[in-house]
C-alpha atoms as a PDB file:
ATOM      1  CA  UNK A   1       0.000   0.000   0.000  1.00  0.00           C
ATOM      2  CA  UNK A   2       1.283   3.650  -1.062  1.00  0.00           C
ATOM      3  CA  UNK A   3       1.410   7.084   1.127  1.00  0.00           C
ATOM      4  CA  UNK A   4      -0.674   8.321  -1.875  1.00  0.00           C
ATOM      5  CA  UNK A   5      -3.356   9.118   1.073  1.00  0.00           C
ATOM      6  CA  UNK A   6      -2.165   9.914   4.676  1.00  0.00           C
ATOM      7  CA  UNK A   7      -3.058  10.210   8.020  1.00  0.00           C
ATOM      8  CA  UNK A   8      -1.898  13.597   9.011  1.00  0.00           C
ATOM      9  CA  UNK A   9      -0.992  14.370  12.818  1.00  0.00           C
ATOM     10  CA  UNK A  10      -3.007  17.652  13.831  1.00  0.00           C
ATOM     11  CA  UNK A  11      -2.015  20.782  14.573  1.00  0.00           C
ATOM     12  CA  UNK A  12      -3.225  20.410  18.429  1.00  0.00           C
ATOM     13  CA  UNK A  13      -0.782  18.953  19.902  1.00  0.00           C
ATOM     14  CA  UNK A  14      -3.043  17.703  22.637  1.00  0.00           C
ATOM     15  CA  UNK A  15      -4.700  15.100  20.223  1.00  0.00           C
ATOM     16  CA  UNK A  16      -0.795  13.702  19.052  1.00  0.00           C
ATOM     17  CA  UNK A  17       0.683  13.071  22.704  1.00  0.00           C
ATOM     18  CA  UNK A  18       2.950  10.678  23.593  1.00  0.00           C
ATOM     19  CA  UNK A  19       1.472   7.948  24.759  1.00  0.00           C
ATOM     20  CA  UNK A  20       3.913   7.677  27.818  1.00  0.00           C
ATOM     21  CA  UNK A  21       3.139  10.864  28.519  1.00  0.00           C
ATOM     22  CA  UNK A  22      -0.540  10.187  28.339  1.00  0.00           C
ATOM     23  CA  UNK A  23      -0.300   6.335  30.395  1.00  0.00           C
ATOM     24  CA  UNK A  24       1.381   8.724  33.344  1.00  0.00           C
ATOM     25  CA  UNK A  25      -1.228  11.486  33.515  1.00  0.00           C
ATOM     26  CA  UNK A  26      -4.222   8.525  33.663  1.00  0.00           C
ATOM     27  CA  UNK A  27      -2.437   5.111  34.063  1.00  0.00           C
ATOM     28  CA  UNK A  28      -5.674   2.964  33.764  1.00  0.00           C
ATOM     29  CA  UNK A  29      -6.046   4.452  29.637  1.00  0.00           C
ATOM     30  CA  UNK A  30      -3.018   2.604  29.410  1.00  0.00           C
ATOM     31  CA  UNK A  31      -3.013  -0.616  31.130  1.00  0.00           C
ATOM     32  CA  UNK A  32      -6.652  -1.428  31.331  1.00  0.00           C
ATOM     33  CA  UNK A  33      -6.901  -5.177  29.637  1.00  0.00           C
ATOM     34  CA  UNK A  34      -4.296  -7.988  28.937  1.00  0.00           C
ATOM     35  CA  UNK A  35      -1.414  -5.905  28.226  1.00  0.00           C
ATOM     36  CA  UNK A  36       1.117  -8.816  26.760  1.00  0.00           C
ATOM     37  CA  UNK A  37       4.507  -8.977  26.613  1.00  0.00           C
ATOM     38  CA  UNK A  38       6.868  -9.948  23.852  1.00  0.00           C
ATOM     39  CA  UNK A  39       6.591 -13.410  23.820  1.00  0.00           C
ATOM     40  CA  UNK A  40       2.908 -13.585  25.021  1.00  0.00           C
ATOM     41  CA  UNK A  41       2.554 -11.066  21.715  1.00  0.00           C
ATOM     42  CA  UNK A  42       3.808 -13.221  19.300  1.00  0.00           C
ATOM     43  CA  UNK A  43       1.871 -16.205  20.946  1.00  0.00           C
ATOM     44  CA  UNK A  44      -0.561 -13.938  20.634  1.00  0.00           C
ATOM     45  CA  UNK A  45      -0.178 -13.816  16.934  1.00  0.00           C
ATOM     46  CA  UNK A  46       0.856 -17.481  16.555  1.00  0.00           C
ATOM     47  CA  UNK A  47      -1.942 -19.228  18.319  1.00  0.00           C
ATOM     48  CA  UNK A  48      -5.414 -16.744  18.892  1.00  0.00           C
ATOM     49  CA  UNK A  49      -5.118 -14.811  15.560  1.00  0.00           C
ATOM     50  CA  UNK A  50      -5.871 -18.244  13.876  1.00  0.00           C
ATOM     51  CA  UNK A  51      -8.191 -19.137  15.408  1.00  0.00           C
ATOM     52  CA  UNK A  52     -10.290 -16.753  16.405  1.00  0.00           C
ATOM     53  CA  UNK A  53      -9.365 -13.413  15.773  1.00  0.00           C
ATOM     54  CA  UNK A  54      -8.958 -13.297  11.925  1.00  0.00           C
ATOM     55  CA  UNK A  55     -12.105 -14.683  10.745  1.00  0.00           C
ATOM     56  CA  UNK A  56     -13.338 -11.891  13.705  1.00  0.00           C
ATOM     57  CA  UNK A  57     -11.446  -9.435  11.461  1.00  0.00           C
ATOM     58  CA  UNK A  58     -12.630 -10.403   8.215  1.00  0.00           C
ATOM     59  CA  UNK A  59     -16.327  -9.621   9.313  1.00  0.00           C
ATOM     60  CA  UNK A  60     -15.131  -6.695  10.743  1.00  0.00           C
ATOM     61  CA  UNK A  61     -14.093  -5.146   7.532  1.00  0.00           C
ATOM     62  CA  UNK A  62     -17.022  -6.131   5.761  1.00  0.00           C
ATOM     63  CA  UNK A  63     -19.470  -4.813   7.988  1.00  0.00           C
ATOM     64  CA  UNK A  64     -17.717  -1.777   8.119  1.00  0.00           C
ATOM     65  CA  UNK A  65     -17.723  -1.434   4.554  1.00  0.00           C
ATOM     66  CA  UNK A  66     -13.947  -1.032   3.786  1.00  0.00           C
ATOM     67  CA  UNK A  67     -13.749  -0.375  -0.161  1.00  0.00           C
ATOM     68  CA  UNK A  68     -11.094   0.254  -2.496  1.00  0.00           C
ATOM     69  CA  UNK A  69      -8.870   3.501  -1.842  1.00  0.00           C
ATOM     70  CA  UNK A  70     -10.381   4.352   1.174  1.00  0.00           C
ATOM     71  CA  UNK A  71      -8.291   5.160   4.184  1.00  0.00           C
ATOM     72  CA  UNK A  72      -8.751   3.238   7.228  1.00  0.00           C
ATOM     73  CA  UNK A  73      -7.471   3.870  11.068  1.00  0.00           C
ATOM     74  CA  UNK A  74      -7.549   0.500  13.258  1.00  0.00           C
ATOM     75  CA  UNK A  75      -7.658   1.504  17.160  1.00  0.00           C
ATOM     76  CA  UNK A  76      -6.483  -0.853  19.375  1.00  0.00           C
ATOM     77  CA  UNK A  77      -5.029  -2.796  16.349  1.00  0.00           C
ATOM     78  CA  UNK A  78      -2.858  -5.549  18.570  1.00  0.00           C
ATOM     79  CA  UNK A  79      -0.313  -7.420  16.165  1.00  0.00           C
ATOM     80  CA  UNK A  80      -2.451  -5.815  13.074  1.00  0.00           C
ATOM     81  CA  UNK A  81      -4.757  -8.720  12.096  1.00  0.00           C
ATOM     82  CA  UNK A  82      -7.564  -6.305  11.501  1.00  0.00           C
ATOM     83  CA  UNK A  83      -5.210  -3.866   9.678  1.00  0.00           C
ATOM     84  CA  UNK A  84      -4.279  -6.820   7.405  1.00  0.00           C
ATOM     85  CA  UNK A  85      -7.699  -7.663   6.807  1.00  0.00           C
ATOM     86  CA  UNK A  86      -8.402  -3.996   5.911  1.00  0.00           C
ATOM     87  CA  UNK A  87      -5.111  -3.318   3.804  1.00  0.00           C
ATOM     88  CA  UNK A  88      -5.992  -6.468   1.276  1.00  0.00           C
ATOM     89  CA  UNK A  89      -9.493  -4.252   0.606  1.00  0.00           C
ATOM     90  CA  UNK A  90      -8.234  -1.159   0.115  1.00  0.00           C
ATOM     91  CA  UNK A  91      -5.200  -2.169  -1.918  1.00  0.00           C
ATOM     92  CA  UNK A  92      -2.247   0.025  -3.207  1.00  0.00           C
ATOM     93  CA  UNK A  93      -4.869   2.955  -3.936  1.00  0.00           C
ATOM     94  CA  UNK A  94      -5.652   2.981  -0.009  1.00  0.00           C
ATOM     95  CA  UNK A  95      -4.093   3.517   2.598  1.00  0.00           C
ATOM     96  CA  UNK A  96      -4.091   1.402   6.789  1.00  0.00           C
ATOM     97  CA  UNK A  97      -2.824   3.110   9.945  1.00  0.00           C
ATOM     98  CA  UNK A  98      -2.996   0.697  12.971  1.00  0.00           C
ATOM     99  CA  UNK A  99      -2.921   2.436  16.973  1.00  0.00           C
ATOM    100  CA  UNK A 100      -2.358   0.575  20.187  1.00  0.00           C
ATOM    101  CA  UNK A 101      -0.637   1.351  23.215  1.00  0.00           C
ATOM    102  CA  UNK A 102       1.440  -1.490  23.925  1.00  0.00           C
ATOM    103  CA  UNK A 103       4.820  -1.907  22.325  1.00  0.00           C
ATOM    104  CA  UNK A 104       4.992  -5.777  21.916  1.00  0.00           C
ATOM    105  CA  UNK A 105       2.274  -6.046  20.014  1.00  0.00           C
ATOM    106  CA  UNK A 106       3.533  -3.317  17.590  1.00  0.00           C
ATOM    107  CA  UNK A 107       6.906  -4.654  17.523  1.00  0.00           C
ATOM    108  CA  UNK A 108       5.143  -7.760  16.579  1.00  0.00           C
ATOM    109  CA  UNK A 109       2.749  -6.549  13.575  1.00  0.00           C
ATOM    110  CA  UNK A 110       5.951  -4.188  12.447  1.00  0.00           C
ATOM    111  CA  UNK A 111       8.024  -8.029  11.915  1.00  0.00           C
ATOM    112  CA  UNK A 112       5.170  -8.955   9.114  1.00  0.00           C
ATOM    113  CA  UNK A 113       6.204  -6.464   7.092  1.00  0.00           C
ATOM    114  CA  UNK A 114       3.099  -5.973   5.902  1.00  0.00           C
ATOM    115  CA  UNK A 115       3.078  -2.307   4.107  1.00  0.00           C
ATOM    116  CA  UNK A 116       0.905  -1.055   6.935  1.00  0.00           C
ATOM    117  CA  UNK A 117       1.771   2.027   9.143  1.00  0.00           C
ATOM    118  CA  UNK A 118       1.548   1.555  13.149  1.00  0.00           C
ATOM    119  CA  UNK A 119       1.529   4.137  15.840  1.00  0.00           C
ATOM    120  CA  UNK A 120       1.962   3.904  19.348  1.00  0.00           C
ATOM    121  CA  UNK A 121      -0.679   5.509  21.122  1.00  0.00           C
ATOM    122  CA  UNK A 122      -4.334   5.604  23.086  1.00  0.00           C
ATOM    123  CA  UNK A 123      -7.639   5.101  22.479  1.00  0.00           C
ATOM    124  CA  UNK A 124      -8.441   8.010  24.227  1.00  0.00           C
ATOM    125  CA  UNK A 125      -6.620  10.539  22.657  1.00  0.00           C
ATOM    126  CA  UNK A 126      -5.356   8.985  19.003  1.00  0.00           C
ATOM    127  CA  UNK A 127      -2.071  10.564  17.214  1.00  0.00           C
ATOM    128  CA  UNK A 128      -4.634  11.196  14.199  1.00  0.00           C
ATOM    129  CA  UNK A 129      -6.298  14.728  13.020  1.00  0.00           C
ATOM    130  CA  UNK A 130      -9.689  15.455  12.790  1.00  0.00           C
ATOM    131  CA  UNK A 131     -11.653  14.273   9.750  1.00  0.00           C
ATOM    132  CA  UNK A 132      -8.695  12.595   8.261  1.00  0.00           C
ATOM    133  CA  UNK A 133      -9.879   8.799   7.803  1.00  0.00           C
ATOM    134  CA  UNK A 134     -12.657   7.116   5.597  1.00  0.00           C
ATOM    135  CA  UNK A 135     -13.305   4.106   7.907  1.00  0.00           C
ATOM    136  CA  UNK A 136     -12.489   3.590  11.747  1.00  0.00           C
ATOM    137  CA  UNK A 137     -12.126  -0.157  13.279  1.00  0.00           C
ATOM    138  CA  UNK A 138     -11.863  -1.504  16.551  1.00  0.00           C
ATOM    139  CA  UNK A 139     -11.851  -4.741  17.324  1.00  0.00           C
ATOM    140  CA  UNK A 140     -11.997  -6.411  20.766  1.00  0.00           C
ATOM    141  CA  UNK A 141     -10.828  -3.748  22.993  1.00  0.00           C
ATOM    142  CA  UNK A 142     -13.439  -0.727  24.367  1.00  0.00           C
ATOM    143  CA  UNK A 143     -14.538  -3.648  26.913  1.00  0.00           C
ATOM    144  CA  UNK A 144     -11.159  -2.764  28.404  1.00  0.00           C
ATOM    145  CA  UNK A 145     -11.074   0.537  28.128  1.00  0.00           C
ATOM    146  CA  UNK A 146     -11.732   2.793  31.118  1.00  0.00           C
ATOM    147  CA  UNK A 147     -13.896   5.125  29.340  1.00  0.00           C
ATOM    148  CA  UNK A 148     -15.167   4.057  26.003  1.00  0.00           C
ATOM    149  CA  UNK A 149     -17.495   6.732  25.155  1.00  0.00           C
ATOM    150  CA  UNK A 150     -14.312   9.292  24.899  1.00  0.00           C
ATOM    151  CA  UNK A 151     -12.348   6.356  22.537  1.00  0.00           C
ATOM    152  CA  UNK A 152     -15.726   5.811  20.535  1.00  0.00           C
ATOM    153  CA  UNK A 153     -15.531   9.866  20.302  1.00  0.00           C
ATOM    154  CA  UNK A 154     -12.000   9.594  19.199  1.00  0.00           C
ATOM    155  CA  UNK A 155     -13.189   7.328  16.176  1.00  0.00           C
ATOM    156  CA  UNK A 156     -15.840  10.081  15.328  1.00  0.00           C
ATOM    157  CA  UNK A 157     -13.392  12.960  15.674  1.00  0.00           C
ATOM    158  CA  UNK A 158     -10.241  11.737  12.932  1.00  0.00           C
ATOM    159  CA  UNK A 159     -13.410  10.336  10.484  1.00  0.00           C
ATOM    160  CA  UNK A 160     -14.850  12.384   7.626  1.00  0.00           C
ATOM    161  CA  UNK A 161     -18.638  13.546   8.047  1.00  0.00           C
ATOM    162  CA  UNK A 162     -20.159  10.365   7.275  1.00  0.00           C
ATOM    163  CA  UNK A 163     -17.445   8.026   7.146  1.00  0.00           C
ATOM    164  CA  UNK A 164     -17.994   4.699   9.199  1.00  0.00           C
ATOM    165  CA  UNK A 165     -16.896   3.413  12.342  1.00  0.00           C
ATOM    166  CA  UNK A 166     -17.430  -0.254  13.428  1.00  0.00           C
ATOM    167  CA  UNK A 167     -16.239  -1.782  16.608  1.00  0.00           C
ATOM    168  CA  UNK A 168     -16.421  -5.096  17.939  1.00  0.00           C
ATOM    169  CA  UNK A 169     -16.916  -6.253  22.154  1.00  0.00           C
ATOM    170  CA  UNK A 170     -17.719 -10.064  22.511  1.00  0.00           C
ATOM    171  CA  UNK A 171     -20.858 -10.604  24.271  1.00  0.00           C
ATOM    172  CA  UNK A 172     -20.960 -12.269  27.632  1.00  0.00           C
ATOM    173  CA  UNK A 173     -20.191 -14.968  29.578  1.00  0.00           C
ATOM    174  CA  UNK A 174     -24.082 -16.461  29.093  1.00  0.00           C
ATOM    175  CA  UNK A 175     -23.964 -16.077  25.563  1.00  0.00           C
ATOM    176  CA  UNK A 176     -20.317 -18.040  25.284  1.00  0.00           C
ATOM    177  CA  UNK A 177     -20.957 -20.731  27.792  1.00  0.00           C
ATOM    178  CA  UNK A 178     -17.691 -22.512  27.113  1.00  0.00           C
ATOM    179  CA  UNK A 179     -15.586 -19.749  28.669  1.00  0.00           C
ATOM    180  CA  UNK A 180     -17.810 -19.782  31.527  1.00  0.00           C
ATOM    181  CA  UNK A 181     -17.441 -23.574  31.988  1.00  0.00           C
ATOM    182  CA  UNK A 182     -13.577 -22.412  31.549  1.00  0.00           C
ATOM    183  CA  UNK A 183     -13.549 -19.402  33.824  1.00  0.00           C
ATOM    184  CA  UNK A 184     -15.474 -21.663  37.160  1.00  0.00           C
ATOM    185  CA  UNK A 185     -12.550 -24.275  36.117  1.00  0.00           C
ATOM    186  CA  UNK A 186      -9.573 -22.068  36.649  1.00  0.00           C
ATOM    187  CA  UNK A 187     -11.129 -20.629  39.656  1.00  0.00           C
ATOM    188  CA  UNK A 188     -11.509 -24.113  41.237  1.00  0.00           C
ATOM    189  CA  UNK A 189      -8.318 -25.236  40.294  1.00  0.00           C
ATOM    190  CA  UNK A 190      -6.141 -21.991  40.102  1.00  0.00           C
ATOM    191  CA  UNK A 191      -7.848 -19.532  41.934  1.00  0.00           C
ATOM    192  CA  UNK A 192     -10.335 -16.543  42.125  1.00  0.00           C
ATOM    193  CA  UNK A 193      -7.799 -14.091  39.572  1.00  0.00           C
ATOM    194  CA  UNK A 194      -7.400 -16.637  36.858  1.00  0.00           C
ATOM    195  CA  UNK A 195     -11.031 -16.750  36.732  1.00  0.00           C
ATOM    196  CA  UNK A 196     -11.293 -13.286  36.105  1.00  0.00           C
ATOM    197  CA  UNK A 197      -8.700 -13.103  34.000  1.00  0.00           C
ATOM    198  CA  UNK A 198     -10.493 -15.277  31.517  1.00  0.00           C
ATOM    199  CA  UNK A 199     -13.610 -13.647  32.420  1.00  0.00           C
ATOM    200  CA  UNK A 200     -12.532  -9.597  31.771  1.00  0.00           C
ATOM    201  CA  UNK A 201     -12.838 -10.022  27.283  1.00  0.00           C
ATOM    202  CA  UNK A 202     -16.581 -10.822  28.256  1.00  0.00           C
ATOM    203  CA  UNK A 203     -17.317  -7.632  29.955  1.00  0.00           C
ATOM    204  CA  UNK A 204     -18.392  -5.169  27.458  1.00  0.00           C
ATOM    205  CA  UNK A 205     -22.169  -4.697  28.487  1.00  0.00           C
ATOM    206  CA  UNK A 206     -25.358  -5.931  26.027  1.00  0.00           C
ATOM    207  CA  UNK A 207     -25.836  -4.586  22.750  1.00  0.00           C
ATOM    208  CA  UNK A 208     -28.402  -1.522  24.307  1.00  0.00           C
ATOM    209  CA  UNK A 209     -25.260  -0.586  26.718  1.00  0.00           C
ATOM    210  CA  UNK A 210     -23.096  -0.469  23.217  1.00  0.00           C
ATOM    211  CA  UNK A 211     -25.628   1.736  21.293  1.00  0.00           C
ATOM    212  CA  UNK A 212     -25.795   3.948  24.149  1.00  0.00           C
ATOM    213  CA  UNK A 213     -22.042   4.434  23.927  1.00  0.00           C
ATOM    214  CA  UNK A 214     -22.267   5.328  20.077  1.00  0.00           C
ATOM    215  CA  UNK A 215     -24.887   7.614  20.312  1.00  0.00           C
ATOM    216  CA  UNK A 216     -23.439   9.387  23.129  1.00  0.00           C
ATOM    217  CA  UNK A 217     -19.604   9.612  21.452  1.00  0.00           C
ATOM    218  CA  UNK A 218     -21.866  11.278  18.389  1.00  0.00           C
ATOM    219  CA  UNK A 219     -21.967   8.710  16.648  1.00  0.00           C
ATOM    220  CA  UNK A 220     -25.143   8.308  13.921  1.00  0.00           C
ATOM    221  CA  UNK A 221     -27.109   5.430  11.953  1.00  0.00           C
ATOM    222  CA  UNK A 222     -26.134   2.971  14.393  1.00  0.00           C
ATOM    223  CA  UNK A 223     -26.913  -0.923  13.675  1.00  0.00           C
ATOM    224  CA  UNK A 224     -26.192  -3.319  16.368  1.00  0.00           C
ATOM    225  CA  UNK A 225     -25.817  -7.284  15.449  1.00  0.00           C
ATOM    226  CA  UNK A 226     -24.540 -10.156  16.835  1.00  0.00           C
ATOM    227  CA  UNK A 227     -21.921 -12.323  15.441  1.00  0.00           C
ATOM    228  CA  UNK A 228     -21.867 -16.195  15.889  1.00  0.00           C
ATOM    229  CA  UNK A 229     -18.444 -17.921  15.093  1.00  0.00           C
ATOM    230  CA  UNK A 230     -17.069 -21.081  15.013  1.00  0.00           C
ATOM    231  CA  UNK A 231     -13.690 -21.331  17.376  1.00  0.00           C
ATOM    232  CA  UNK A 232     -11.966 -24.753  16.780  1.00  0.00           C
ATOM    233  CA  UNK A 233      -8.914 -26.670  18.891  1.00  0.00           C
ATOM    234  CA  UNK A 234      -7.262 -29.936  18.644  1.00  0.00           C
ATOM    235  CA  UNK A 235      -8.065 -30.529  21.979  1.00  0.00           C
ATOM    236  CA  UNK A 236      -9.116 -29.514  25.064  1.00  0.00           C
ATOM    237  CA  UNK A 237      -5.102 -29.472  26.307  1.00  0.00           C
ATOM    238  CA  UNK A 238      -4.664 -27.516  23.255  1.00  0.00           C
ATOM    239  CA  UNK A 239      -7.289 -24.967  24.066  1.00  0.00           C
ATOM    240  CA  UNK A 240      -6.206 -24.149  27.572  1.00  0.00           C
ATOM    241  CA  UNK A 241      -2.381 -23.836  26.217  1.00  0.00           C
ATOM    242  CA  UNK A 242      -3.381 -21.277  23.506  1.00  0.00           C
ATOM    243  CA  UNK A 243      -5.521 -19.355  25.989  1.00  0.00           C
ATOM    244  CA  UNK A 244      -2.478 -19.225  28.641  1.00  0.00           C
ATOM    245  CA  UNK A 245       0.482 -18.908  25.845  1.00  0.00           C
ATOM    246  CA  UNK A 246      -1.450 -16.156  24.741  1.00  0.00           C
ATOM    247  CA  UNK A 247      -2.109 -14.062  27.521  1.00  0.00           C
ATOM    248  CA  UNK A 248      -1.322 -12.996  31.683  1.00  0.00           C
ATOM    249  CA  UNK A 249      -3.264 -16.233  32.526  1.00  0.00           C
ATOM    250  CA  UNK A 250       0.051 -17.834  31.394  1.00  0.00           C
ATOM    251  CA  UNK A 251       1.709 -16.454  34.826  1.00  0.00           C
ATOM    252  CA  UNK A 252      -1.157 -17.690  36.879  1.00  0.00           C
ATOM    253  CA  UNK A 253      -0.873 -21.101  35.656  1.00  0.00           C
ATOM    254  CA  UNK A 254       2.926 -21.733  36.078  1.00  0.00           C
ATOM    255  CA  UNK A 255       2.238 -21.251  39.549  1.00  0.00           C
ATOM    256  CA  UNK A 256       0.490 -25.097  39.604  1.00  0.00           C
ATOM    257  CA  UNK A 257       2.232 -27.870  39.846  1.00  0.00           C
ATOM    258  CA  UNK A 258       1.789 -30.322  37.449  1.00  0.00           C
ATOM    259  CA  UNK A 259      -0.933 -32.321  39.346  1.00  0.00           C
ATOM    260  CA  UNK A 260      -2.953 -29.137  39.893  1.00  0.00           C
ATOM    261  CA  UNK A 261      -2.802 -28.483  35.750  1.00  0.00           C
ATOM    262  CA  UNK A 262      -3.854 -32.004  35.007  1.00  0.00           C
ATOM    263  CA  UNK A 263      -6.675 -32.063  37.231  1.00  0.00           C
ATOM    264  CA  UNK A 264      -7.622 -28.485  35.401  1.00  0.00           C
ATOM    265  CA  UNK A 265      -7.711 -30.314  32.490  1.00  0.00           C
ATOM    266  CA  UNK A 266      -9.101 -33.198  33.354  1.00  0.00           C
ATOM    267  CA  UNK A 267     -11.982 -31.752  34.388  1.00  0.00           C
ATOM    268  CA  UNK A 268     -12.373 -29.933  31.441  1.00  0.00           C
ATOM    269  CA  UNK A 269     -12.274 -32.666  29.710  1.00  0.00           C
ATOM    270  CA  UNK A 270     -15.667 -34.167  31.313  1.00  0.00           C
ATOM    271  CA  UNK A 271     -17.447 -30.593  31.088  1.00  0.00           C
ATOM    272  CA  UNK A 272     -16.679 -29.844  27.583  1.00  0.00           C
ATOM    273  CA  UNK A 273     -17.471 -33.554  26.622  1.00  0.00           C
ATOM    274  CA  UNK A 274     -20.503 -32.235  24.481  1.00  0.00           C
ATOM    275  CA  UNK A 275     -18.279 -29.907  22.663  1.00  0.00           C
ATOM    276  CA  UNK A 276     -15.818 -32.647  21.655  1.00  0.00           C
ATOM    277  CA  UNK A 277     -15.940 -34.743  18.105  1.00  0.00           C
ATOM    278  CA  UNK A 278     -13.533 -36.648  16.381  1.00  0.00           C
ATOM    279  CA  UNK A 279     -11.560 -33.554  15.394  1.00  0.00           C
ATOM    280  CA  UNK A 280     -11.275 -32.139  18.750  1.00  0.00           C
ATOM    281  CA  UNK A 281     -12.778 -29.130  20.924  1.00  0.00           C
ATOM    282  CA  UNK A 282     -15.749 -26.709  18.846  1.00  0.00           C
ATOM    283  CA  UNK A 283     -17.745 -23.967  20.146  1.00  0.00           C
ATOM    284  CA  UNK A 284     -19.811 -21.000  19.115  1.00  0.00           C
ATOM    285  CA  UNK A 285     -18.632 -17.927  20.051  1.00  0.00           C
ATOM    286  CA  UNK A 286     -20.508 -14.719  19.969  1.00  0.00           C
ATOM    287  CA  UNK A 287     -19.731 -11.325  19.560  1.00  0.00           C
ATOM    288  CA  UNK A 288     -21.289  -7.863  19.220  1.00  0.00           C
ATOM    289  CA  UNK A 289     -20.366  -5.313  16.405  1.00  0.00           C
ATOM    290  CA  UNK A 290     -21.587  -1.937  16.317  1.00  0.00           C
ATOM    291  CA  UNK A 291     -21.548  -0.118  13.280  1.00  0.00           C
ATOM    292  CA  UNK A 292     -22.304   3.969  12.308  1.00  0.00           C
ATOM    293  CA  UNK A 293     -21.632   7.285  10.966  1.00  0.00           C
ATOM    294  CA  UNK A 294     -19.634   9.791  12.073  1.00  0.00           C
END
């Protein structure tokens, strides 16, 4: 993809901060969530994006109705998957700028080499002028964000008048019963915070809560739906190893001893028995996305 469009910083220089700066003056806009580390990044990357987050990303773009040329800001864009998604759409005409905060993940969408341009940088306060962007993504992340309506009124401030902004929160624990099952099993067998570590991606509010967040950010034309995907795993074994290599729940389970993780397993095993066939471990997951108009 060219510079034949760009993503100009603006001339406040409140709105193009450095993030540092910014994670000091309110340290929860910064480290709200699962904020990974390198090599929980590029497990990250290795084992979730696969399978989970890129078919996720996929939808993402199309809902959002990415086209070709258009230029599109990802917030919260992790190691890039829905940048990638959006930069084969808008092709060499077009043009992909991809914010997060955390460095890792970054340094890990930089290594693809992918022709897109990342920025560090907050939800709250993006490095990006006003009206500057055709299309503004978000995938996965206000659910951790201390204050969503001022990041959803980010994504209405660098858009064009009418240009689109979709974000995605998955839906809760009810609605994607096998984490649930998973989230009572770590807190039997590891303890009350790996429960809630598994628990916190869940807790982004119903789809009336997310509306109310657009419309108060500014947003207009908003649709909510619900998205029902398929996530797959070679096991149950497998499953709970790409869920801790690929996140802070990895620190709370070296601290069992091997009996303690078999017996984890184990009785996932027996609880997830009606999600098992002869390829392994499948379940629904669901998901909200929110699309409108800035």
């Amino acid at each position: 993809m060219t510079d034949a469009t760009t993503v100009q910083a603006p001339d406040d220089p409140g709105h193009a901060q450095d993030p540092r700066a910014a994670a000091r003056a309110d340290p929860a806009a910064s480290t709200a969530g699962w904020q990974l580390d390198d090599d929980a990044a590029r497990a990250y990357q290795h084992h979730l994006v696969p399978a989970i987050f890129d078919r996720l990303a996929r939808r993402l773009v199309e809902v959002a109705e990415v086209a070709p040329g258009d230029r599109v800001l990802d917030v919260a864009c992790g190691t890039g998957v829905v940048a990638r998604a959006a930069g084969r759409v808008v092709g060499d005409s077009g043009r992909v700028v991809g914010v997060d905060v955390n460095e890792s993940m970054l340094a890990t969408a930089r290594a693809l080499d992918d022709g897109i341009t990342y920025l560090a940088g907050i939800a709250e306060s993006l490095p990006v002028g006003d009206d500057q962007v055709d299309v503004v993504t978000c995938q996965q992340a206000l659910q951790f964000l201390p204050d969503p309506v001022a990041a959803v009124a980010e994504m209405r401030r660098v858009a064009v008048p009418g240009g689109r902004v979709a974000f995605s929160v998955l839906r809760g624990l009810a609605a994607n019963p096998v984490y649930e099952v998973f989230r009572s099993a770590l807190e039997r067998h590891a303890g009350a915070e790996a429960g809630r570590m598994i628990a916190s991606p869940f807790g982004g509010g119903d789809g009336e809560a997310l509306r109310e967040t657009a419309l108060a950010a500014g947003l207009e034309q908003v649709t909510v739906r619900i998205a029902v995907d398929e996530e797959r795993f070679p096991s149950v074994s497998d499953f709970v190893h790409h869920e801790a290599a690929s996140s802070p729940l990895a620190v709370e389970l070296a601290r069992l001893d091997e009996g303690r993780r078999t017996a984890l397993v184990d009785d996932l095993e027996s609880r997830l028995a009606s999600h098992q066939d002869d390829l392994g471990l499948v379940f629904a997951n669901e998901t909200w996305i929110v699309t409108a108009r800035a």
